[in-house]
N, C-alpha and C. Protein backbone atom coordinates (compact mmCIF):
# COMPACT_ATOMS: atom_id res chain seq x y z
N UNK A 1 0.82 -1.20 0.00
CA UNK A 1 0.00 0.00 0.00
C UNK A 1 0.86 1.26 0.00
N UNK A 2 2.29 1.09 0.31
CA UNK A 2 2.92 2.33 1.00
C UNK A 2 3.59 2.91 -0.32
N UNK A 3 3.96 1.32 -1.34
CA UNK A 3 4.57 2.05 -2.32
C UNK A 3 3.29 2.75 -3.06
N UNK A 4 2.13 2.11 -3.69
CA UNK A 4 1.15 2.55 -4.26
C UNK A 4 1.45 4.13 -3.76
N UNK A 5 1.11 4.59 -2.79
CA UNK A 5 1.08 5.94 -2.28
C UNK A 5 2.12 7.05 -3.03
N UNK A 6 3.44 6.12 -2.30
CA UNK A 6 4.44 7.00 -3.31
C UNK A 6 4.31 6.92 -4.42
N UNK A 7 4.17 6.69 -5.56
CA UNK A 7 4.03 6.19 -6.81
C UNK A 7 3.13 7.46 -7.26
N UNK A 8 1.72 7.22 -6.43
CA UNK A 8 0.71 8.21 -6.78
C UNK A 8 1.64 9.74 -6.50
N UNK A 9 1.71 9.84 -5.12
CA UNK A 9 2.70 11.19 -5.16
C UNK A 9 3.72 11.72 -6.44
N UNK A 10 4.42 10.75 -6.52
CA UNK A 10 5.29 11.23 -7.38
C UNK A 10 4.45 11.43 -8.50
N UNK A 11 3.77 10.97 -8.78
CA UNK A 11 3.01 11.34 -10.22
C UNK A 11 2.08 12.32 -10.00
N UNK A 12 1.50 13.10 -8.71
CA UNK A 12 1.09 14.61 -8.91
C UNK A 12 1.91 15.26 -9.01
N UNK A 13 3.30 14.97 -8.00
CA UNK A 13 4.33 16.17 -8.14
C UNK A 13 4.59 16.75 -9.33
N UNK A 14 5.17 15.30 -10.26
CA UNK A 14 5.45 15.34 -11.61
C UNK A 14 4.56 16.39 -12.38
N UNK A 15 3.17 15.92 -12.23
CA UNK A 15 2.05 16.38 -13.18
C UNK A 15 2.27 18.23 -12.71
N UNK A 16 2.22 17.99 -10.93
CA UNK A 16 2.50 19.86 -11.04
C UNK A 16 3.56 20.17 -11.26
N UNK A 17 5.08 19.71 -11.63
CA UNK A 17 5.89 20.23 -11.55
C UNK A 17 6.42 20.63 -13.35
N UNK A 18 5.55 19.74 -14.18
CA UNK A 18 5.31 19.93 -15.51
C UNK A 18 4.16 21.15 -15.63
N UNK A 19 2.87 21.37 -14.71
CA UNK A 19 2.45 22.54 -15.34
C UNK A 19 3.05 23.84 -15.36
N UNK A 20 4.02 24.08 -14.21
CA UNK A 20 4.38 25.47 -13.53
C UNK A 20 5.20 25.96 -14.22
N UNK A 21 5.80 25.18 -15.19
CA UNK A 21 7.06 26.14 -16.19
C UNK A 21 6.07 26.97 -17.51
N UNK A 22 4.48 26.33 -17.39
CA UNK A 22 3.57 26.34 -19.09
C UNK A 22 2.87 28.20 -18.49
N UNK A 23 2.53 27.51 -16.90
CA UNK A 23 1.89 28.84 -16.08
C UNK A 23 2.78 30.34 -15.87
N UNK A 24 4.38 30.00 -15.45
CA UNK A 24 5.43 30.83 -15.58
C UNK A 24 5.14 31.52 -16.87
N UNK A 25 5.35 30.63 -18.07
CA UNK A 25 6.28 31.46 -19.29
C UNK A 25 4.59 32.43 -19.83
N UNK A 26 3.64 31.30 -19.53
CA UNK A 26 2.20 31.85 -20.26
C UNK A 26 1.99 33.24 -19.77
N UNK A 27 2.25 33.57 -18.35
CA UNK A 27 2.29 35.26 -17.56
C UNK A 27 3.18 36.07 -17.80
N UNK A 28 4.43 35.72 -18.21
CA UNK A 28 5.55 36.67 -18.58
C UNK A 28 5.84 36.98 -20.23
N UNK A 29 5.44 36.27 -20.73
CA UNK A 29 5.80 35.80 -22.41
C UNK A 29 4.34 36.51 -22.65
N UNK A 30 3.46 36.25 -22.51
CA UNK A 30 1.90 36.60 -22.81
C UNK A 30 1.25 37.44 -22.24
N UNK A 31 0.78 37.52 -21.14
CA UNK A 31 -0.12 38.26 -20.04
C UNK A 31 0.65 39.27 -19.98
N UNK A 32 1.76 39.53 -19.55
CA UNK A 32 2.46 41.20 -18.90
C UNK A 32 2.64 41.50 -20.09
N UNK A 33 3.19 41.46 -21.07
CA UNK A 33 3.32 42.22 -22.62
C UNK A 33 1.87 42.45 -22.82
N UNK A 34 0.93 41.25 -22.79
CA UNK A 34 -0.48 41.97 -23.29
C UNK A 34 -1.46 43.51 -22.38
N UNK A 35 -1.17 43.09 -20.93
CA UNK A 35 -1.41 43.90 -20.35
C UNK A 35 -0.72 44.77 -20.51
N UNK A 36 0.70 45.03 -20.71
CA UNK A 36 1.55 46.44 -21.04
C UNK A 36 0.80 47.35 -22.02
N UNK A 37 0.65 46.40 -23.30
CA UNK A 37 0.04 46.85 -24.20
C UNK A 37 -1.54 47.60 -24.35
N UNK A 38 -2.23 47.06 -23.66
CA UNK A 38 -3.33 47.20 -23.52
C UNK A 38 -3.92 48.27 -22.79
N UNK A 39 -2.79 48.05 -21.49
CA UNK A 39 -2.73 50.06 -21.20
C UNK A 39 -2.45 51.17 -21.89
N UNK A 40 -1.32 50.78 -22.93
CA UNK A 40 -1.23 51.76 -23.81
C UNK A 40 -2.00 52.22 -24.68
N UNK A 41 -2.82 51.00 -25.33
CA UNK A 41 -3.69 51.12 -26.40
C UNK A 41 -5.03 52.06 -25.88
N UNK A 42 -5.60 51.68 -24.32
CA UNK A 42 -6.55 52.39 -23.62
C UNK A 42 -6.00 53.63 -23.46
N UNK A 43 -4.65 53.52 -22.69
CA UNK A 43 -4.43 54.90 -22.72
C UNK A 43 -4.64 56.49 -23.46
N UNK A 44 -4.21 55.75 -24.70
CA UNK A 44 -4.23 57.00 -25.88
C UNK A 44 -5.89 56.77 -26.88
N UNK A 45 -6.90 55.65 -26.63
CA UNK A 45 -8.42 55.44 -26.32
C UNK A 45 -8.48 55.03 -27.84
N UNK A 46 -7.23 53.67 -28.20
CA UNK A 46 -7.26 53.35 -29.30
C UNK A 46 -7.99 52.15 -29.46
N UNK A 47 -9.10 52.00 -29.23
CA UNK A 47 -10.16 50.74 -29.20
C UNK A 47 -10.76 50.10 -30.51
N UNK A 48 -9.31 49.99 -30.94
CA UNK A 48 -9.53 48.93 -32.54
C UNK A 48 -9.55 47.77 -32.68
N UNK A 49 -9.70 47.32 -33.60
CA UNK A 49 -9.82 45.61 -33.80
C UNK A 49 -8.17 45.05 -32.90
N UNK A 50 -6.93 45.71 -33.05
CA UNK A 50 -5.56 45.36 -32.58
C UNK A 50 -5.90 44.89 -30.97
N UNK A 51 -6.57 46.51 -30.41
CA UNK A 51 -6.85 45.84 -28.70
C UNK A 51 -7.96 44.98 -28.39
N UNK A 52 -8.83 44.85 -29.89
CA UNK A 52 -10.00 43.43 -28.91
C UNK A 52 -9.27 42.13 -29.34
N UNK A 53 -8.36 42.15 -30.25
CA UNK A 53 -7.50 40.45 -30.38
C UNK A 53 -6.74 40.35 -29.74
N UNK A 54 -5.78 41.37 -29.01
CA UNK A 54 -5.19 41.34 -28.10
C UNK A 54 -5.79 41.40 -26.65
N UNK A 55 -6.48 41.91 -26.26
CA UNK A 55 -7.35 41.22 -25.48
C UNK A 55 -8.15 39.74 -25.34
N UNK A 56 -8.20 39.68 -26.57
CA UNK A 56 -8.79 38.49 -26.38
C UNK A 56 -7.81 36.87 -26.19
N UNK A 57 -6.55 37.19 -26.56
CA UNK A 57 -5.33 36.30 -26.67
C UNK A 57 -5.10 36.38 -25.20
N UNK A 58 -5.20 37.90 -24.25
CA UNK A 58 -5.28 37.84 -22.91
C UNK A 58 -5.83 36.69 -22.41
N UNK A 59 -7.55 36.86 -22.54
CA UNK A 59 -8.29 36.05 -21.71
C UNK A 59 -8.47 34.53 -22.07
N UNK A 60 -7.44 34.37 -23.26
CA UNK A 60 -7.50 32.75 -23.31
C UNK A 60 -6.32 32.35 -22.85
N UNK A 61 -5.13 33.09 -22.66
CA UNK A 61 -3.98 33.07 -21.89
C UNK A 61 -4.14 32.67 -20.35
N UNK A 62 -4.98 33.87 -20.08
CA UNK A 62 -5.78 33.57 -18.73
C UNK A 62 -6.53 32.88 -18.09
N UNK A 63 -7.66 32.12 -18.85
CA UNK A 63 -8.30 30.90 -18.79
C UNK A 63 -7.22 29.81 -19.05
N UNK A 64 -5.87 30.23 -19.76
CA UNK A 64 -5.54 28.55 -19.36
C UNK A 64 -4.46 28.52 -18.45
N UNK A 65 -4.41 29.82 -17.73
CA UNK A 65 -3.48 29.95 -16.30
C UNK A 65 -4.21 29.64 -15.38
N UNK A 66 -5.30 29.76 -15.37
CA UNK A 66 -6.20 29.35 -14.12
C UNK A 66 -6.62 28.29 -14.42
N UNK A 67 -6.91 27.57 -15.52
CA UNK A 67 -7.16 25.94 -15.69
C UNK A 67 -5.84 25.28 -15.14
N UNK A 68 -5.13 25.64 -15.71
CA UNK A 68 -3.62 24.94 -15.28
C UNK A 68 -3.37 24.78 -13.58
N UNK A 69 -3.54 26.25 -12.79
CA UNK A 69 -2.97 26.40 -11.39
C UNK A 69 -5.00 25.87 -10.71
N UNK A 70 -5.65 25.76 -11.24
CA UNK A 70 -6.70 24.87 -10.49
C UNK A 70 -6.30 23.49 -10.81
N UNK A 71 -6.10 22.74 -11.69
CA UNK A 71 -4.93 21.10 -11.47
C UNK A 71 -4.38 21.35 -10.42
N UNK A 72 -3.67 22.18 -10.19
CA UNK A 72 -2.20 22.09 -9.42
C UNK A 72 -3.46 21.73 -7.83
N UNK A 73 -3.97 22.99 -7.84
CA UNK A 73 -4.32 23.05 -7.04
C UNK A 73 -5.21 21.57 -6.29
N UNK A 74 -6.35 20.92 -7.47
CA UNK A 74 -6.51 19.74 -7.40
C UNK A 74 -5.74 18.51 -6.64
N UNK A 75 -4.73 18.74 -7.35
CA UNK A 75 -3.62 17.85 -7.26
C UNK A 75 -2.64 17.74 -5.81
N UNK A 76 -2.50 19.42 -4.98
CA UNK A 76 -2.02 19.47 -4.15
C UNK A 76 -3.30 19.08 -3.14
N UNK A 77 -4.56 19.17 -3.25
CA UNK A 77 -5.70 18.67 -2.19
C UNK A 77 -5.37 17.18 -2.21
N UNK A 78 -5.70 16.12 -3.13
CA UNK A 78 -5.22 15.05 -3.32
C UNK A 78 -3.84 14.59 -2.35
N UNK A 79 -2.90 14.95 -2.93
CA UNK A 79 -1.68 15.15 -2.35
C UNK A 79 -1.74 15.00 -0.39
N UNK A 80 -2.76 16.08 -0.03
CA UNK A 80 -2.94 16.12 1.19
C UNK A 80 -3.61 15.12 1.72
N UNK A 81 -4.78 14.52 1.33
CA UNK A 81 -5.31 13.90 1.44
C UNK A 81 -4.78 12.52 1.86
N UNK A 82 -4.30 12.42 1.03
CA UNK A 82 -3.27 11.03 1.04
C UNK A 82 -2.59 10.72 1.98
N UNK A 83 -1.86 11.88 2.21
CA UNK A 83 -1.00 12.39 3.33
C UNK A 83 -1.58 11.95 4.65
N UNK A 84 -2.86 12.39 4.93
CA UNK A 84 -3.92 12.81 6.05
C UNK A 84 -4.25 11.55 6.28
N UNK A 85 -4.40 10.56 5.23
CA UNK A 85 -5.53 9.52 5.64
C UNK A 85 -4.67 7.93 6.39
């Protein structure tokens, strides 16, 4: 039973330790340039087709940062669980 356990562990760790580099680069590479941008574009009240695709590349960026860190999150309840029981 004890290895089963570890086994399972290691394979959430794994699973979170493979999402967090996709969640990293997706906020720095994507999200802060889009948001940079997007202030600018509001700023000077340039509300063209450029800032609703760029916005919109935001919020699918964003939906899959929070799909991603809710796994994790999944995964670390699990994790506890296991732990606990």
């Amino acid at each position: 039973m004890q290895n089963w356990l570890q086994k399972q562990k290691k394979g959430l760790v794994g699973a979170k330790k493979k999402r967090m580099p996709f969640v990293a680069a997706n906020g720095l590479l994507v999200l802060l340039p889009a948001a940079i941008y997007l202030q600018h574009l509001a700023s000077i009240e340039s509300f063209d087709t450029t800032f609703y695709v760029i916005q919109a590349i935001e919020l699918a960026a964003g939906f899959t940062n929070l799909t991603l860190m809710g796994l994790n999150i999944r995964d670390g309840l699990r994790m506890t669980s296991v732990r606990s029981a």
